[in-house]
PDB file of N, CA and C in Angstrom:
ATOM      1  N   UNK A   1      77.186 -46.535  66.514  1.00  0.00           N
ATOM      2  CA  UNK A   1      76.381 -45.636  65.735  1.00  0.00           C
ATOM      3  C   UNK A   1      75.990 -44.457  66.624  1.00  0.00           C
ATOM      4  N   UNK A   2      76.381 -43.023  66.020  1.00  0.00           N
ATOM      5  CA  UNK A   2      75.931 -42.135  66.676  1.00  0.00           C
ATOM      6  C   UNK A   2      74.737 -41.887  67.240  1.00  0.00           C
ATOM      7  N   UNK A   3      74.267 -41.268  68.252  1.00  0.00           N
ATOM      8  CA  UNK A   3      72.469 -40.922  68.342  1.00  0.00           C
ATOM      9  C   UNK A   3      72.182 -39.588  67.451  1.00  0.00           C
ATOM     10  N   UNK A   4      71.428 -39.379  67.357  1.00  0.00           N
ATOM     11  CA  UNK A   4      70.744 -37.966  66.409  1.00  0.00           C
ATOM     12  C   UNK A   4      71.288 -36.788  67.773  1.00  0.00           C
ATOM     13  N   UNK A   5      71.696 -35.788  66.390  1.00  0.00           N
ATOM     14  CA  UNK A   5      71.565 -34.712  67.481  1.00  0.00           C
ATOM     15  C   UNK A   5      70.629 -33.777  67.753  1.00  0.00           C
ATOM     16  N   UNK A   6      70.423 -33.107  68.555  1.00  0.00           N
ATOM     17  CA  UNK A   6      69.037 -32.437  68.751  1.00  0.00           C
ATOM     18  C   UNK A   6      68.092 -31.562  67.228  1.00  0.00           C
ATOM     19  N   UNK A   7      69.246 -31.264  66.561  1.00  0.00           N
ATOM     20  CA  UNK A   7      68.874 -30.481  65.480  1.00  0.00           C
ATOM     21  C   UNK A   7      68.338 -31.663  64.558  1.00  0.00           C
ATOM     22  N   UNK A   8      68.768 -32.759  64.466  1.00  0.00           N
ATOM     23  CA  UNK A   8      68.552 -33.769  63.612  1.00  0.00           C
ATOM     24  C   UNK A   8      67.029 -34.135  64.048  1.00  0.00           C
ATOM     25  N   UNK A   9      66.872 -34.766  65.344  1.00  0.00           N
ATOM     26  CA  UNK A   9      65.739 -35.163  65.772  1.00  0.00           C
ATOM     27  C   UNK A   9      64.436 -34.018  65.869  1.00  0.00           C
ATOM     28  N   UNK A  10      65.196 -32.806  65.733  1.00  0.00           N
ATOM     29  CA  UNK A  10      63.619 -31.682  65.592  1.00  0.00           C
ATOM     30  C   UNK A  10      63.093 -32.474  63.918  1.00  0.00           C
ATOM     31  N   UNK A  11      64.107 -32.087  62.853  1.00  0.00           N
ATOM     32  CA  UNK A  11      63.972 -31.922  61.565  1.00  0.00           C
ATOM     33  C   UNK A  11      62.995 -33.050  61.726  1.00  0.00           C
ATOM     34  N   UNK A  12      63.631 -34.292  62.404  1.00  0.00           N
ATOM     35  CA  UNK A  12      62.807 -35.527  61.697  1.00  0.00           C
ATOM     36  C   UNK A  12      60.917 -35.413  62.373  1.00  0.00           C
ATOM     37  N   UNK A  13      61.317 -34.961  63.514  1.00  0.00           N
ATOM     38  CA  UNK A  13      59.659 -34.527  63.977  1.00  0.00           C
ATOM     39  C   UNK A  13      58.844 -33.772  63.244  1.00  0.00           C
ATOM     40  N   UNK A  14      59.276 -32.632  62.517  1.00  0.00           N
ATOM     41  CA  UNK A  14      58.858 -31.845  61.538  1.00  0.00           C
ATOM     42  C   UNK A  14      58.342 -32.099  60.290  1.00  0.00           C
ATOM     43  N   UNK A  15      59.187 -33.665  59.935  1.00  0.00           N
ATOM     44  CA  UNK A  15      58.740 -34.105  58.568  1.00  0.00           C
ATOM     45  C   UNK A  15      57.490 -35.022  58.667  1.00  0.00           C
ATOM     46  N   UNK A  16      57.830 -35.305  59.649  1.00  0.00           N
ATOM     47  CA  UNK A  16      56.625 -36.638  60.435  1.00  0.00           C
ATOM     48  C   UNK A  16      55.455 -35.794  60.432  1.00  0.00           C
ATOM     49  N   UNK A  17      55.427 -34.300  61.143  1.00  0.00           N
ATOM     50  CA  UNK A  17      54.173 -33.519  61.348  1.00  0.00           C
ATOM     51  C   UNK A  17      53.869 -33.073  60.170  1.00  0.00           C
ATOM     52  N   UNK A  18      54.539 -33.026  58.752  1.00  0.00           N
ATOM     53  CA  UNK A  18      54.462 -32.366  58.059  1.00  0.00           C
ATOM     54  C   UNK A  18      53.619 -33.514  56.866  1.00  0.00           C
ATOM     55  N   UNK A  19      53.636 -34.349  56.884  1.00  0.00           N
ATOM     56  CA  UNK A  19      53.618 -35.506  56.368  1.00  0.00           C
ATOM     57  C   UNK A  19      52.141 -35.925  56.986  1.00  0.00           C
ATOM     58  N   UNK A  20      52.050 -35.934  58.386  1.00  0.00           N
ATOM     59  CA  UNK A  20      50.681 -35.956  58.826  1.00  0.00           C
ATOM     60  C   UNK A  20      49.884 -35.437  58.518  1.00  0.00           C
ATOM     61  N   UNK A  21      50.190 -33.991  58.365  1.00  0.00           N
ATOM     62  CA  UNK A  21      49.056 -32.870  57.882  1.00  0.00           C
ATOM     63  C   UNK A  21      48.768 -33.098  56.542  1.00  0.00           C
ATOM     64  N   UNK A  22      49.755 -33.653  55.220  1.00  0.00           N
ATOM     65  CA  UNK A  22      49.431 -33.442  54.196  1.00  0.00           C
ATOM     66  C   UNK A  22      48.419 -34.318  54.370  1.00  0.00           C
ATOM     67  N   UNK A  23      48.464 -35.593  54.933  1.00  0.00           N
ATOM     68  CA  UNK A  23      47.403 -36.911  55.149  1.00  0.00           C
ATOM     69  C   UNK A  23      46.213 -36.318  55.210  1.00  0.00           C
ATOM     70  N   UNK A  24      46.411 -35.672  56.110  1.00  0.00           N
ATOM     71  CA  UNK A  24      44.587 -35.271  57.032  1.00  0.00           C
ATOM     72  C   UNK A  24      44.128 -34.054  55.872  1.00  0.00           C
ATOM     73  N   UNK A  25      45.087 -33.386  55.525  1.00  0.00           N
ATOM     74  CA  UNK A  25      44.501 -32.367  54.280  1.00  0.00           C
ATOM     75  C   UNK A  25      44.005 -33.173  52.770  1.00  0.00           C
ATOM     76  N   UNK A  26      44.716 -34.261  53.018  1.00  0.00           N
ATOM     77  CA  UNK A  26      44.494 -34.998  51.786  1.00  0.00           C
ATOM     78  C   UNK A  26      43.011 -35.544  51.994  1.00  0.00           C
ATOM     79  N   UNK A  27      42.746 -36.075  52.536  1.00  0.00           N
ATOM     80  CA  UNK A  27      41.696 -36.936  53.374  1.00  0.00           C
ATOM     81  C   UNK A  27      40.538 -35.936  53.595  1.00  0.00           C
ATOM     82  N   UNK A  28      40.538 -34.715  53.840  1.00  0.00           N
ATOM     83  CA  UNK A  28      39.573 -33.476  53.797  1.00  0.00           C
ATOM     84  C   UNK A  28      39.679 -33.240  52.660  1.00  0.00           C
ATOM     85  N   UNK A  29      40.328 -33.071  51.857  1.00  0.00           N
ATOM     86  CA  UNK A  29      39.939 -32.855  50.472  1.00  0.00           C
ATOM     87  C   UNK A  29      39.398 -33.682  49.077  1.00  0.00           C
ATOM     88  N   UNK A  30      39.732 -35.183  49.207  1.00  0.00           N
ATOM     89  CA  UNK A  30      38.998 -36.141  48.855  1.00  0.00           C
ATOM     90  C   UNK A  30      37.964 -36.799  49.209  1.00  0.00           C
ATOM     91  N   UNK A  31      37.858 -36.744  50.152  1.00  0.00           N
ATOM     92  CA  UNK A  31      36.550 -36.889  51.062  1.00  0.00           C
ATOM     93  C   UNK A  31      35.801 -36.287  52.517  1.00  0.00           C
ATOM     94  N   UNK A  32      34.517 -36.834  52.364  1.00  0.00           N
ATOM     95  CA  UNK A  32      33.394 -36.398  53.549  1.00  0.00           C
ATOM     96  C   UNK A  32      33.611 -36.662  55.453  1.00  0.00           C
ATOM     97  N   UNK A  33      35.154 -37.774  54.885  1.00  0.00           N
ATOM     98  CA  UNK A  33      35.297 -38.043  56.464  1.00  0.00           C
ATOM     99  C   UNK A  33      35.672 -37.225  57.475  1.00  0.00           C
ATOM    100  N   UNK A  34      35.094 -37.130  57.978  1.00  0.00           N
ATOM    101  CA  UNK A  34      35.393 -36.087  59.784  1.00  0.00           C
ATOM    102  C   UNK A  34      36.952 -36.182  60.121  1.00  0.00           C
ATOM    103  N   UNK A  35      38.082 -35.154  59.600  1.00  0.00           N
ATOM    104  CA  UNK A  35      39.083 -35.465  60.036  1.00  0.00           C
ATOM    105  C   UNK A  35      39.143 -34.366  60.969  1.00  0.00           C
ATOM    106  N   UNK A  36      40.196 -34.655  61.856  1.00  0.00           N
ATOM    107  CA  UNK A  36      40.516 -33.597  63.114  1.00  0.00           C
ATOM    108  C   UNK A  36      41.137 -32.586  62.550  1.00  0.00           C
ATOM    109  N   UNK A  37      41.470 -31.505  62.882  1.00  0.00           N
ATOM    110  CA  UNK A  37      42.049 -30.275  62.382  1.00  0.00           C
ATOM    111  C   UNK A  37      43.442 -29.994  63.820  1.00  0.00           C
ATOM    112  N   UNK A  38      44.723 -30.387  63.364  1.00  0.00           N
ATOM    113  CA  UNK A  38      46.199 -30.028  63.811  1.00  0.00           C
ATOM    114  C   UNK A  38      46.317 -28.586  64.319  1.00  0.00           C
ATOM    115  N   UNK A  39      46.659 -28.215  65.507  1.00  0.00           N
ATOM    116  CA  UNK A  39      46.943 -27.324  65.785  1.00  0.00           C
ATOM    117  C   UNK A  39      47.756 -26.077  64.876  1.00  0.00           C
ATOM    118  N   UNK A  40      48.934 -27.153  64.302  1.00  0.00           N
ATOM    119  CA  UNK A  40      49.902 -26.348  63.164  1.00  0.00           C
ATOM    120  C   UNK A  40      49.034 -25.953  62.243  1.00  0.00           C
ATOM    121  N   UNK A  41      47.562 -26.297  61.800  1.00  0.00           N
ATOM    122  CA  UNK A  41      47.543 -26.018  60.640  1.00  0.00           C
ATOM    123  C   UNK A  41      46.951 -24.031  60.794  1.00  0.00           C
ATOM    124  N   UNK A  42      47.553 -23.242  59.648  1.00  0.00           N
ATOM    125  CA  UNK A  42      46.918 -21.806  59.625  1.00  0.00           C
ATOM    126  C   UNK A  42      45.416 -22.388  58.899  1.00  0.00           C
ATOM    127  N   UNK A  43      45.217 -22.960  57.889  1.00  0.00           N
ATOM    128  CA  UNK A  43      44.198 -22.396  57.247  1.00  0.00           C
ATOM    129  C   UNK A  43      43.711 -24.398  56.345  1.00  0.00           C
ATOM    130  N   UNK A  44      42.893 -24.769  57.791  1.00  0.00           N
ATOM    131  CA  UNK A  44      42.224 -26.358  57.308  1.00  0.00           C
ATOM    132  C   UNK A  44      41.908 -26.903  56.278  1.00  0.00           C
ATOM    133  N   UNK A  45      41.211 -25.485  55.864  1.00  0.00           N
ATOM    134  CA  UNK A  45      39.634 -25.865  54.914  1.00  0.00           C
ATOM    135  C   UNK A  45      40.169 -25.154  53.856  1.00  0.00           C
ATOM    136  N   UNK A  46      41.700 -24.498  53.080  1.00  0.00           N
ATOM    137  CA  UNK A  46      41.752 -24.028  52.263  1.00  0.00           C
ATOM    138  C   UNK A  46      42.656 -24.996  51.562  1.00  0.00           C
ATOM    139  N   UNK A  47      43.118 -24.511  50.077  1.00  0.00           N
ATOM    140  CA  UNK A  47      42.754 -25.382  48.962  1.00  0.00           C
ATOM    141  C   UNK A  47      44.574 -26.065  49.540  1.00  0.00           C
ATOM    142  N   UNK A  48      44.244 -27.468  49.457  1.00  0.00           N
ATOM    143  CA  UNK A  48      45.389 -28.030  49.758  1.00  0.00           C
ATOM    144  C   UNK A  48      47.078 -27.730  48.805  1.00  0.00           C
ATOM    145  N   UNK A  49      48.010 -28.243  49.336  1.00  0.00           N
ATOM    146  CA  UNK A  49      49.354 -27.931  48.799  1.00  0.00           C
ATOM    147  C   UNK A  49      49.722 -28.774  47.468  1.00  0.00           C
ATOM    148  N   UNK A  50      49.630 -28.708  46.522  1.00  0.00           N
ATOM    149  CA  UNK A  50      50.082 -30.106  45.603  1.00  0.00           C
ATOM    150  C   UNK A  50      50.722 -30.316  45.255  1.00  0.00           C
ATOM    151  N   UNK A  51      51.864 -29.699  46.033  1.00  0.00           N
ATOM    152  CA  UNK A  51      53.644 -29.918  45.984  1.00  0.00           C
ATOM    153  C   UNK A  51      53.402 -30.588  46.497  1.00  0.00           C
ATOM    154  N   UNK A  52      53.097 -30.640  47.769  1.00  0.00           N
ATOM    155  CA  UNK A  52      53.658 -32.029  48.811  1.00  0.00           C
ATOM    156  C   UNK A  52      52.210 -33.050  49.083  1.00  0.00           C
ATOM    157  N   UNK A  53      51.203 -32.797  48.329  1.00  0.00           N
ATOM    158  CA  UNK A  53      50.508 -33.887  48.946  1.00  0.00           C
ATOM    159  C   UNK A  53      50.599 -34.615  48.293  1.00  0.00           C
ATOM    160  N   UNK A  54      50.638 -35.228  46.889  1.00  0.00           N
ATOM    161  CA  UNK A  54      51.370 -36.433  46.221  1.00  0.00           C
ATOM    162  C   UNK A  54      51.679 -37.870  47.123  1.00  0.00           C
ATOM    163  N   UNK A  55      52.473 -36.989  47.495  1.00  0.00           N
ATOM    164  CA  UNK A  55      53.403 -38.576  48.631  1.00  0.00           C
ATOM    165  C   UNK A  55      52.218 -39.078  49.461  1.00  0.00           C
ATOM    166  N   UNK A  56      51.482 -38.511  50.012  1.00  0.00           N
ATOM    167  CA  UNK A  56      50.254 -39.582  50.795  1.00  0.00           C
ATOM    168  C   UNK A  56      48.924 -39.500  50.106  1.00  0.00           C
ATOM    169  N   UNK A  57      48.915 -39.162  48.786  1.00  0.00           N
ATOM    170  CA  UNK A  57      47.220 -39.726  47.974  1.00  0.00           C
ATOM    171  C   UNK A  57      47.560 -40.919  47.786  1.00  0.00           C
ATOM    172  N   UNK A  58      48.068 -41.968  47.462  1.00  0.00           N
ATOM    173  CA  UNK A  58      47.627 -43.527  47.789  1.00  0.00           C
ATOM    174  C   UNK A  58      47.464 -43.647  49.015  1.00  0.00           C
ATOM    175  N   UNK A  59      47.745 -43.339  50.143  1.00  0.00           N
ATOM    176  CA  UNK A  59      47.472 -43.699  51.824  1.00  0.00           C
ATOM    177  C   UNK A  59      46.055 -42.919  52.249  1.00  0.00           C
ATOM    178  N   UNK A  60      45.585 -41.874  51.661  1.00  0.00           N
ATOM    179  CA  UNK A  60      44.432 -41.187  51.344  1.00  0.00           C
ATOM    180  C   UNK A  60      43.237 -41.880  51.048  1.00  0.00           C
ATOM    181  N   UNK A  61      43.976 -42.745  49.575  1.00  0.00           N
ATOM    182  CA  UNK A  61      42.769 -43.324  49.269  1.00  0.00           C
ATOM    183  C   UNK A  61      42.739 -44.795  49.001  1.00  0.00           C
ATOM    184  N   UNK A  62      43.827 -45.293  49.949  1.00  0.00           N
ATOM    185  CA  UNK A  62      43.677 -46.688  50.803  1.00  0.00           C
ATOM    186  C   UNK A  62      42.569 -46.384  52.063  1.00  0.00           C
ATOM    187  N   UNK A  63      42.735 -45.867  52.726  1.00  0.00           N
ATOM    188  CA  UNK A  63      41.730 -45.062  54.020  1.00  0.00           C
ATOM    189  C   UNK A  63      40.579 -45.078  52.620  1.00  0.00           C
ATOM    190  N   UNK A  64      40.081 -44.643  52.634  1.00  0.00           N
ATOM    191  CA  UNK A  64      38.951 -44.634  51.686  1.00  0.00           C
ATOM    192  C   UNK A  64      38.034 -45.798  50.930  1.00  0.00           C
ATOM    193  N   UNK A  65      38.913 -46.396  50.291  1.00  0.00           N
ATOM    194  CA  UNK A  65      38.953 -47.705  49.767  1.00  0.00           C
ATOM    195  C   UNK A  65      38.385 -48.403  50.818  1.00  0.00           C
ATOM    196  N   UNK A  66      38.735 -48.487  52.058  1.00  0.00           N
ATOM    197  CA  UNK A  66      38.745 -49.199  52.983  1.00  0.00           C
ATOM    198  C   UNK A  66      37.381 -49.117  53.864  1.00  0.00           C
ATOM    199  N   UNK A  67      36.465 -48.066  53.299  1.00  0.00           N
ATOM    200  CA  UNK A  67      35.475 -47.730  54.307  1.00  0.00           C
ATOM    201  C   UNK A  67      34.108 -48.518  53.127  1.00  0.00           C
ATOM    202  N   UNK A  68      34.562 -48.691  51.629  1.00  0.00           N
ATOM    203  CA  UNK A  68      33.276 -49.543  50.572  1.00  0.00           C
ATOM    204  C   UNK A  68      33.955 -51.025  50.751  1.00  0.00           C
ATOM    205  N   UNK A  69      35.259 -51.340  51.122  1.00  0.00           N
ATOM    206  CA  UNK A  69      35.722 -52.681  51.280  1.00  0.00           C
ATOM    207  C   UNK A  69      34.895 -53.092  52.731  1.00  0.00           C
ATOM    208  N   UNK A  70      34.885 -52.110  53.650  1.00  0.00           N
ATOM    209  CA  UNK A  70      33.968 -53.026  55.239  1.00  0.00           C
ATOM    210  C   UNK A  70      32.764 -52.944  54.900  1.00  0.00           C
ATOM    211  N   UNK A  71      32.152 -52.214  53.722  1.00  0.00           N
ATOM    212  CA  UNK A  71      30.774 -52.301  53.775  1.00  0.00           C
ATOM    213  C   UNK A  71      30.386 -53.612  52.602  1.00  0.00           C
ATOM    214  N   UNK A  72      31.296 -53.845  51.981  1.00  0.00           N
ATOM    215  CA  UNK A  72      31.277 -55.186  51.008  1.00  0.00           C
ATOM    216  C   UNK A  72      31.308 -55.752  51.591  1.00  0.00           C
ATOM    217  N   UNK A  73      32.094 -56.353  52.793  1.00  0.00           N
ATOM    218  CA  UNK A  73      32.498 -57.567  53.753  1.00  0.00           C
ATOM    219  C   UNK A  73      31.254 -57.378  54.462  1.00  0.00           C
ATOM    220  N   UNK A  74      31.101 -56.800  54.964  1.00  0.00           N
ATOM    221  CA  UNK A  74      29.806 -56.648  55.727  1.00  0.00           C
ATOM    222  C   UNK A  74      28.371 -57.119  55.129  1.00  0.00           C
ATOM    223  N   UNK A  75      28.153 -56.552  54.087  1.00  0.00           N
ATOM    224  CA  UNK A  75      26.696 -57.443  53.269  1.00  0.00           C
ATOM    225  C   UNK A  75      27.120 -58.340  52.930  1.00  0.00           C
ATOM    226  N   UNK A  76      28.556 -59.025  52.545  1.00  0.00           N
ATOM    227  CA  UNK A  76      28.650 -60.163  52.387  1.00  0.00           C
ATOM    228  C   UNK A  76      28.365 -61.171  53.777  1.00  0.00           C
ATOM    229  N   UNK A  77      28.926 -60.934  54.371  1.00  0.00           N
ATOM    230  CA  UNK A  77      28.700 -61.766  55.629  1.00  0.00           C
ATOM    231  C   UNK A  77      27.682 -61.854  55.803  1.00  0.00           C
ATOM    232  N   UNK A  78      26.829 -61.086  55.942  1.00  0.00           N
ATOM    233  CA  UNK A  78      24.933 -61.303  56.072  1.00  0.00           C
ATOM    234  C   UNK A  78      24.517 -61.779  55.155  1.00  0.00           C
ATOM    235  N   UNK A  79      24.704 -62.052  54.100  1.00  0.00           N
ATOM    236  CA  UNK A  79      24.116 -63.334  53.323  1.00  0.00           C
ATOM    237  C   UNK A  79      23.569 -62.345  52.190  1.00  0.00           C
ATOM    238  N   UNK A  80      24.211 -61.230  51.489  1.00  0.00           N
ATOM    239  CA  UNK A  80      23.769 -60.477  50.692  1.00  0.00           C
ATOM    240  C   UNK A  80      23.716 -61.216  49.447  1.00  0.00           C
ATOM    241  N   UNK A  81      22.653 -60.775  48.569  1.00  0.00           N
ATOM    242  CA  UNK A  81      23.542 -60.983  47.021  1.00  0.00           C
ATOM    243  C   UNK A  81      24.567 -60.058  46.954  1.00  0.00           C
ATOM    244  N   UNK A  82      25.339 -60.829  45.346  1.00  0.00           N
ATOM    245  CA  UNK A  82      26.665 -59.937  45.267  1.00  0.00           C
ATOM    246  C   UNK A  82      26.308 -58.662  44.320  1.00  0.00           C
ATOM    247  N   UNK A  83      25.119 -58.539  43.569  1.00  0.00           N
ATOM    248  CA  UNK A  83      24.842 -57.405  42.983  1.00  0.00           C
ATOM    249  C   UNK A  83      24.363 -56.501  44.522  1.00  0.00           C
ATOM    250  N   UNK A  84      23.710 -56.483  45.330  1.00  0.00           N
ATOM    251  CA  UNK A  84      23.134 -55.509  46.400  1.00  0.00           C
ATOM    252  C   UNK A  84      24.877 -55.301  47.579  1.00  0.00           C
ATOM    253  N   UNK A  85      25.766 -56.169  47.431  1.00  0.00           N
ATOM    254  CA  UNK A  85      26.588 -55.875  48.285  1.00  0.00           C
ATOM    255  C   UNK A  85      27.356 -55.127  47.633  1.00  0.00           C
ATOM    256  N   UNK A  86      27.402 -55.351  46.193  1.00  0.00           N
ATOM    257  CA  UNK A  86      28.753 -54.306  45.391  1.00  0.00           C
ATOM    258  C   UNK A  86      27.620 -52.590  45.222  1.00  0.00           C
ATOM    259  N   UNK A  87      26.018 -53.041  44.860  1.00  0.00           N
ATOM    260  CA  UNK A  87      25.367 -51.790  45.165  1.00  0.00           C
ATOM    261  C   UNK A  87      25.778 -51.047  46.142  1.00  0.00           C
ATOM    262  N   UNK A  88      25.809 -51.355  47.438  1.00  0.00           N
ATOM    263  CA  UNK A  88      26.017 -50.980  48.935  1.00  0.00           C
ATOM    264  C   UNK A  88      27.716 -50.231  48.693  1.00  0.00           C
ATOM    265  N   UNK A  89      28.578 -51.508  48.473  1.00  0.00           N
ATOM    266  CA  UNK A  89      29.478 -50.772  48.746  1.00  0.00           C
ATOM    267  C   UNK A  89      29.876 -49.202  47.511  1.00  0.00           C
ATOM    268  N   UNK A  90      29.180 -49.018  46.353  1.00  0.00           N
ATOM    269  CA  UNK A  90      29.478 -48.809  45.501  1.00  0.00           C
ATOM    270  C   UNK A  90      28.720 -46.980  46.078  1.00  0.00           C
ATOM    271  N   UNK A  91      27.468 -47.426  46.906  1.00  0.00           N
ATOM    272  CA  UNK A  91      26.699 -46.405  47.340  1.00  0.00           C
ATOM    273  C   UNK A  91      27.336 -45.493  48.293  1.00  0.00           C
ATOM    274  N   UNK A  92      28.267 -46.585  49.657  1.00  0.00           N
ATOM    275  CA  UNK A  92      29.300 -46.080  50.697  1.00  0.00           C
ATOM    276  C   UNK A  92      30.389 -45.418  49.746  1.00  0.00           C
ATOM    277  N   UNK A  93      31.053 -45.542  48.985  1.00  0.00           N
ATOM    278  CA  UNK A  93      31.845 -44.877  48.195  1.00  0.00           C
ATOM    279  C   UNK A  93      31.419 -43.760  47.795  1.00  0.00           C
ATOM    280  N   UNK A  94      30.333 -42.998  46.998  1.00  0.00           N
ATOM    281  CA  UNK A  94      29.985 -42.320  46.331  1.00  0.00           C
ATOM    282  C   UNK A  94      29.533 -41.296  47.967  1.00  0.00           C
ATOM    283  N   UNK A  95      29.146 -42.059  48.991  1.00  0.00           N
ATOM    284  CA  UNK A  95      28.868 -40.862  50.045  1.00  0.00           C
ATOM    285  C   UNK A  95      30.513 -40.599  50.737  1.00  0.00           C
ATOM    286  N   UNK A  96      31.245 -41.378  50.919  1.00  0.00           N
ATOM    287  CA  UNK A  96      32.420 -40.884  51.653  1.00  0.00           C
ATOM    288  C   UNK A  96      33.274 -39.882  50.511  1.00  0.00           C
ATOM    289  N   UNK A  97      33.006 -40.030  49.006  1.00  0.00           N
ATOM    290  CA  UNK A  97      33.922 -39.128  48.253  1.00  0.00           C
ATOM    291  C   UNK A  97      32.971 -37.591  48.294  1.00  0.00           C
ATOM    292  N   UNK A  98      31.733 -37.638  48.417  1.00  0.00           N
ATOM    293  CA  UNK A  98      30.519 -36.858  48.278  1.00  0.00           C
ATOM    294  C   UNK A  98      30.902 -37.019  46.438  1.00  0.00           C
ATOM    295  N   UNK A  99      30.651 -37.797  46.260  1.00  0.00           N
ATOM    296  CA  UNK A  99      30.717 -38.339  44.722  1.00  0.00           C
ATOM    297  C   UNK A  99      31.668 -37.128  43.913  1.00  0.00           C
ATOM    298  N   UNK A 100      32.628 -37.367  44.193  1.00  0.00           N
ATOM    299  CA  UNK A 100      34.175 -36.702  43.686  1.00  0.00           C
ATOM    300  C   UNK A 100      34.117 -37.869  42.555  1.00  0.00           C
ATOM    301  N   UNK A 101      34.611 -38.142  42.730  1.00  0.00           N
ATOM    302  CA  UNK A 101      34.572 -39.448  41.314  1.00  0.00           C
ATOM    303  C   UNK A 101      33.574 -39.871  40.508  1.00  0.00           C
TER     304      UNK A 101
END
């Protein structure tokens, strides 16, 4: 099997970076979380691409999902009720979207 040739292996770095950024733009634009800002990017904080960000809003808002799921596990483990732990996590949600939803 051949190796990539140099032109091949830029492209694929490009899609990888390109693919990253839609993430982190996705992730700034659905939510409050502190994402880092990419050197490549011209313009962070302006209104994202919605050609290409598609492909990573479920990975967007798995990351997301994932920040009212540790705070459920979390009052659960401390011996919460399940109405104050789904409160909690329901509350962590509504601050990480800044209540987008």
């Amino acid at each position: 099997m051949p190796d990539q040739s140099p032109g091949q292996a830029r492209a694929a770095r490009s899609g990888a970076k390109e693919l990253l950024g839609d993430f982190l733009r996705c992730l700034r634009f659905y939510s409050r979380l502190p994402v880092p800002v990419l050197s490549s990017d011209m313009d962070p904080y302006g209104p994202p691409d919605f050609a290409t960000m598609p492909r990573v809003v479920p990975f967007a808002g798995a990351v997301i999902g994932c920040v009212a799921a540790l705070v459920l596990l979390t009052a659960s483990a401390l011996g919460f009720g399940v109405w104050l732990c789904t409160a909690l996590a329901v509350a962590a949600l509504t601050l990480t979207t800044g209540a987008l939803h």
